[in-house]
C-alpha atoms as a PDB file:
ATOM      1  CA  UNK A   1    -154.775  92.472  -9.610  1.00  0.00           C
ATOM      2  CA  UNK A   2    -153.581  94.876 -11.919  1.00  0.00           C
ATOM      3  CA  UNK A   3    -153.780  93.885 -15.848  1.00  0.00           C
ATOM      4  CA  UNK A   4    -153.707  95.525 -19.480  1.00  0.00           C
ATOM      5  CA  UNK A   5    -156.654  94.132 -21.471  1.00  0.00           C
ATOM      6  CA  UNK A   6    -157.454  95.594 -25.505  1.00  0.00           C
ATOM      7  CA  UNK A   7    -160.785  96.139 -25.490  1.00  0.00           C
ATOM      8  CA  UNK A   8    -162.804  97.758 -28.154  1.00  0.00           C
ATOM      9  CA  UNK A   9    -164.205 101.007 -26.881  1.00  0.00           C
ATOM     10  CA  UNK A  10    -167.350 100.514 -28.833  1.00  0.00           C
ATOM     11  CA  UNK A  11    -168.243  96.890 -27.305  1.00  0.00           C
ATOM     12  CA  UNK A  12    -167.232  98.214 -23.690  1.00  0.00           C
ATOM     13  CA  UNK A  13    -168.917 101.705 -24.164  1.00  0.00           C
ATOM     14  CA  UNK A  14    -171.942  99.396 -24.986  1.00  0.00           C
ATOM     15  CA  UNK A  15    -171.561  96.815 -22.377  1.00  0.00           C
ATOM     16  CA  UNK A  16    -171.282  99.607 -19.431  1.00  0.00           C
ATOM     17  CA  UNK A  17    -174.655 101.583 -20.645  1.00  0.00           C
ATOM     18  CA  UNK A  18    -176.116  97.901 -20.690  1.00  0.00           C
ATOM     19  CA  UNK A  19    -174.955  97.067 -17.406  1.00  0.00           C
ATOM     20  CA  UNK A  20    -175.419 100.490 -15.650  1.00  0.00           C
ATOM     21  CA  UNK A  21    -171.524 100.119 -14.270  1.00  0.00           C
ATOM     22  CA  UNK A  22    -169.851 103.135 -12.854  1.00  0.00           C
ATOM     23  CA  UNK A  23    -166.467 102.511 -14.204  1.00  0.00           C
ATOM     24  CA  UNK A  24    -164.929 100.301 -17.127  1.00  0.00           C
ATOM     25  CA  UNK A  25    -163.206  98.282 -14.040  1.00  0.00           C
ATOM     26  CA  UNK A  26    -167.266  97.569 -12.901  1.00  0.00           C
ATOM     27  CA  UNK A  27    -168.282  96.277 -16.527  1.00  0.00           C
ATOM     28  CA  UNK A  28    -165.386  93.653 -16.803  1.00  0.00           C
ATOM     29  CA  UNK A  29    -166.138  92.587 -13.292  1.00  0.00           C
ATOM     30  CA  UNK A  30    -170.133  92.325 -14.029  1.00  0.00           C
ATOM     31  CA  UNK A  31    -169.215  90.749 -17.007  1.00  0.00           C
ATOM     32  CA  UNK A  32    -167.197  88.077 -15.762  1.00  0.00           C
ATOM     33  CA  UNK A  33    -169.590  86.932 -13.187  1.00  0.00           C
ATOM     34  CA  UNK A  34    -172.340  86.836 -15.590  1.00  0.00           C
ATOM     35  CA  UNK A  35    -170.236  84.493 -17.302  1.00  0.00           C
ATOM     36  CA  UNK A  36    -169.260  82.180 -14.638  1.00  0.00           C
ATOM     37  CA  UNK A  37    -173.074  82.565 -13.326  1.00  0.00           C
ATOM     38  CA  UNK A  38    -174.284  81.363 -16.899  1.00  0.00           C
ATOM     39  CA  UNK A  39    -171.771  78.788 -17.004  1.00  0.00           C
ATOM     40  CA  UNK A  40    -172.669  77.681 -13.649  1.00  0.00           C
ATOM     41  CA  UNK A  41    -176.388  77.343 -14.944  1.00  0.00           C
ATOM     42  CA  UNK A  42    -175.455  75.421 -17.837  1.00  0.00           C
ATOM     43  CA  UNK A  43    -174.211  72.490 -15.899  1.00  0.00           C
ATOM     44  CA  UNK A  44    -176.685  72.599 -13.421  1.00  0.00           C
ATOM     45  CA  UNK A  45    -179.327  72.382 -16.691  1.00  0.00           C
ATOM     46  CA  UNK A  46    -177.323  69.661 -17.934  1.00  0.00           C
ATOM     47  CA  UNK A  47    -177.681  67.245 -15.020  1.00  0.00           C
ATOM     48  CA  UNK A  48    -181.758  67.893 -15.082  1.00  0.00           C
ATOM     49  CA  UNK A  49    -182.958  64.433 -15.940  1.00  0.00           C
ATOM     50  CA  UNK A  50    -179.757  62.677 -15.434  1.00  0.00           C
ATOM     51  CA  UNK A  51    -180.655  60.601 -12.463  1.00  0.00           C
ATOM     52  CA  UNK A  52    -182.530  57.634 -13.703  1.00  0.00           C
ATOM     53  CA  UNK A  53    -184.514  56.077 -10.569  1.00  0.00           C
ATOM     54  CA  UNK A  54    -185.249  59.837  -9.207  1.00  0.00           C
ATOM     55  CA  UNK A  55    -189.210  60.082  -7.958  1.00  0.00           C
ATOM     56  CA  UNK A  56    -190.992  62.694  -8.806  1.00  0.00           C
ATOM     57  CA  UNK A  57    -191.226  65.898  -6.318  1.00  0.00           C
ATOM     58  CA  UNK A  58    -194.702  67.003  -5.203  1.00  0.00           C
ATOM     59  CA  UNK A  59    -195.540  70.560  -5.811  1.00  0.00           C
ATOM     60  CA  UNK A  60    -197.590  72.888  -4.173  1.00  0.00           C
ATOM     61  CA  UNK A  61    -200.980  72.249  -6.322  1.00  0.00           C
ATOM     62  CA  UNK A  62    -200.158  68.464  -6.077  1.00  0.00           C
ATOM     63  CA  UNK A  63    -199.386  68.643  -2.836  1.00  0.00           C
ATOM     64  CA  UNK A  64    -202.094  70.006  -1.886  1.00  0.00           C
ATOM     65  CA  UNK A  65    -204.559  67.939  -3.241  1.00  0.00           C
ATOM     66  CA  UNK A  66    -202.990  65.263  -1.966  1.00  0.00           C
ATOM     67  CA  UNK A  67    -203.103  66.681   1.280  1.00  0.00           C
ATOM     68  CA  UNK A  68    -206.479  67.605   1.057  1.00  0.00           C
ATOM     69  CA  UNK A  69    -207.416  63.622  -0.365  1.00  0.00           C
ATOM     70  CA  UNK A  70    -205.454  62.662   2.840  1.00  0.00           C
ATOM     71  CA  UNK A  71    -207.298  64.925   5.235  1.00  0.00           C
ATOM     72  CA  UNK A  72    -210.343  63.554   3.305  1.00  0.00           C
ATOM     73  CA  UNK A  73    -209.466  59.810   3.863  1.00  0.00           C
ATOM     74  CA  UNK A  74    -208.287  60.150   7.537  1.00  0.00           C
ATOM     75  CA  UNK A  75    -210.283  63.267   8.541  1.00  0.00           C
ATOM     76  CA  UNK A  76    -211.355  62.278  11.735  1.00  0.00           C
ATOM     77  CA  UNK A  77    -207.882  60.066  12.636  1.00  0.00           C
ATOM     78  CA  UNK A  78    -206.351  63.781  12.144  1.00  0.00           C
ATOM     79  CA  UNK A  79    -208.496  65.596  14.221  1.00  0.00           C
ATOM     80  CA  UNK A  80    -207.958  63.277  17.268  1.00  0.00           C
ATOM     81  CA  UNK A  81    -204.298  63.962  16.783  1.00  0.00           C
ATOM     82  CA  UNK A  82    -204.983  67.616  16.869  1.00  0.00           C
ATOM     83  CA  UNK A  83    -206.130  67.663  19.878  1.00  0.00           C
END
């Protein structure tokens, strides 16, 4: 889509160098999906902690000890499935 913007040479000069762009057409286009990216983000961030009766997610480290206490507490009950 074809469209006349004003833009300030100094701000897009700047922008493009920051951006590495080839062309002015390149920096608006970066530019506008950095914006909807960091838009996106923001309401993604805003929903973090919003869901009251969520459980907590194991990660690696925990899951791996708990894995590990498993393995320790039913060692032998997982070996005979192992085989």
């Amino acid at each position: 889509m074809r469209m006349t913007l004003q833009i300030d040479k100094a701000l897009l000069k700047a922008a493009r160098e920051a951006c590495g762009a080839a062309t002015d057409e390149e920096t608006v286009r970066r530019g506008l999906e950095t914006l909807l990216r960091d838009a996106a983000y923001q309401r993604i961030r805003q929903l973090r902690g919003s869901e009251a009766g969520a459980k907590d997610t194991l990660r690696r480290k925990k899951l791996a000890e708990a894995q590990k206490t498993a393995h320790e507490r039913y060692g032998k009950a997982f070996q005979r499935l192992a085989e």
